[in-house]
Protein backbone atom coordinates (compact mmCIF):
# COMPACT_ATOMS: atom_id res chain seq x y z
CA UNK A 1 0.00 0.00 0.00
CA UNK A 2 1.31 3.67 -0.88
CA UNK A 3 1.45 6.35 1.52
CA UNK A 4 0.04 9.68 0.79
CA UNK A 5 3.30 11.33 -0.54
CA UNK A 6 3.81 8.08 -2.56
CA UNK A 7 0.39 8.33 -4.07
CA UNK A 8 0.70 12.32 -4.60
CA UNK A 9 4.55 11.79 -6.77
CA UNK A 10 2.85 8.73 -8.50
CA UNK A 11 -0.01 11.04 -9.96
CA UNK A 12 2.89 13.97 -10.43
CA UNK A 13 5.16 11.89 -12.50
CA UNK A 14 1.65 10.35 -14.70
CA UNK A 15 1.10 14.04 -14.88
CA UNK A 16 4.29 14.92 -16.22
CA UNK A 17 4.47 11.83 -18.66
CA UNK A 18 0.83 12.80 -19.76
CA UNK A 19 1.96 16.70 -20.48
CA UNK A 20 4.82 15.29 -22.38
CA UNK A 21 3.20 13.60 -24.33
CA UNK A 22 0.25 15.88 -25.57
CA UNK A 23 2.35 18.84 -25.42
CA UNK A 24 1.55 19.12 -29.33
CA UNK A 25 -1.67 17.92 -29.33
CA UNK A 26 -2.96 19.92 -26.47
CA UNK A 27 -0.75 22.88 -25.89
CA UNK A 28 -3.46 24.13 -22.97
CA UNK A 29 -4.39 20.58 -21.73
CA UNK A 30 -0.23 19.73 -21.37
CA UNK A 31 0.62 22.96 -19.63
CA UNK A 32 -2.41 22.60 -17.08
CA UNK A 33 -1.25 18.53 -16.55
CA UNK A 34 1.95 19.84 -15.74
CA UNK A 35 1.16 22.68 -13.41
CA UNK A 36 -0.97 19.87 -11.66
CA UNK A 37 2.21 17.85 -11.24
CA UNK A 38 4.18 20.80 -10.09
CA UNK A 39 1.54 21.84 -6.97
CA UNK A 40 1.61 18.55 -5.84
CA UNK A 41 5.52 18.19 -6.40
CA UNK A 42 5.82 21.84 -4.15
CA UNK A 43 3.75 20.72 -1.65
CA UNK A 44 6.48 17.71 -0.91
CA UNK A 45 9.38 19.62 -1.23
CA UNK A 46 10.29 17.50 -4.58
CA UNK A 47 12.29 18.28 -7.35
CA UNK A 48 10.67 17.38 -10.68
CA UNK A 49 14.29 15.64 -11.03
CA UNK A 50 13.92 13.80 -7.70
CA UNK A 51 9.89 12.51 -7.97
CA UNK A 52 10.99 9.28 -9.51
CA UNK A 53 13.72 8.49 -6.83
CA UNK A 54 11.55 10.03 -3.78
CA UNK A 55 9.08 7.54 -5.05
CA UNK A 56 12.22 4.59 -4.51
CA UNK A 57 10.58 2.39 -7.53
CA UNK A 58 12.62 0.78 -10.08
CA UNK A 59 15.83 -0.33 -7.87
């Protein structure tokens, strides 16, 4: 089971991925996914850098 800050850096870094990914499509709908990710990113004290490795998935 995820804590809260586990669950809040998963949705970041789907956010992220997601505003990469429509950034051409979308131009509005990427920038707004990505401001998502960065409030929830501030309010952990996470680098956009660091969300994967705060997250410690993937070792």
């Amino acid at each position: 089971m995820l804590t809260d800050r586990q669950e809040d850096l998963l949705v970041a870094v789907a956010l992220t991925e997601f505003s990469v990914h429509y950034e051409e499509a979308d131009p509005e709908l990427s920038r707004r996914a990505w401001q998502l990710a960065a409030d929830r990113l501030v309010d952990h004290d996470v680098e956009p850098r660091e969300a994967v490795n705060a997250l410690e998935i993937g070792e």
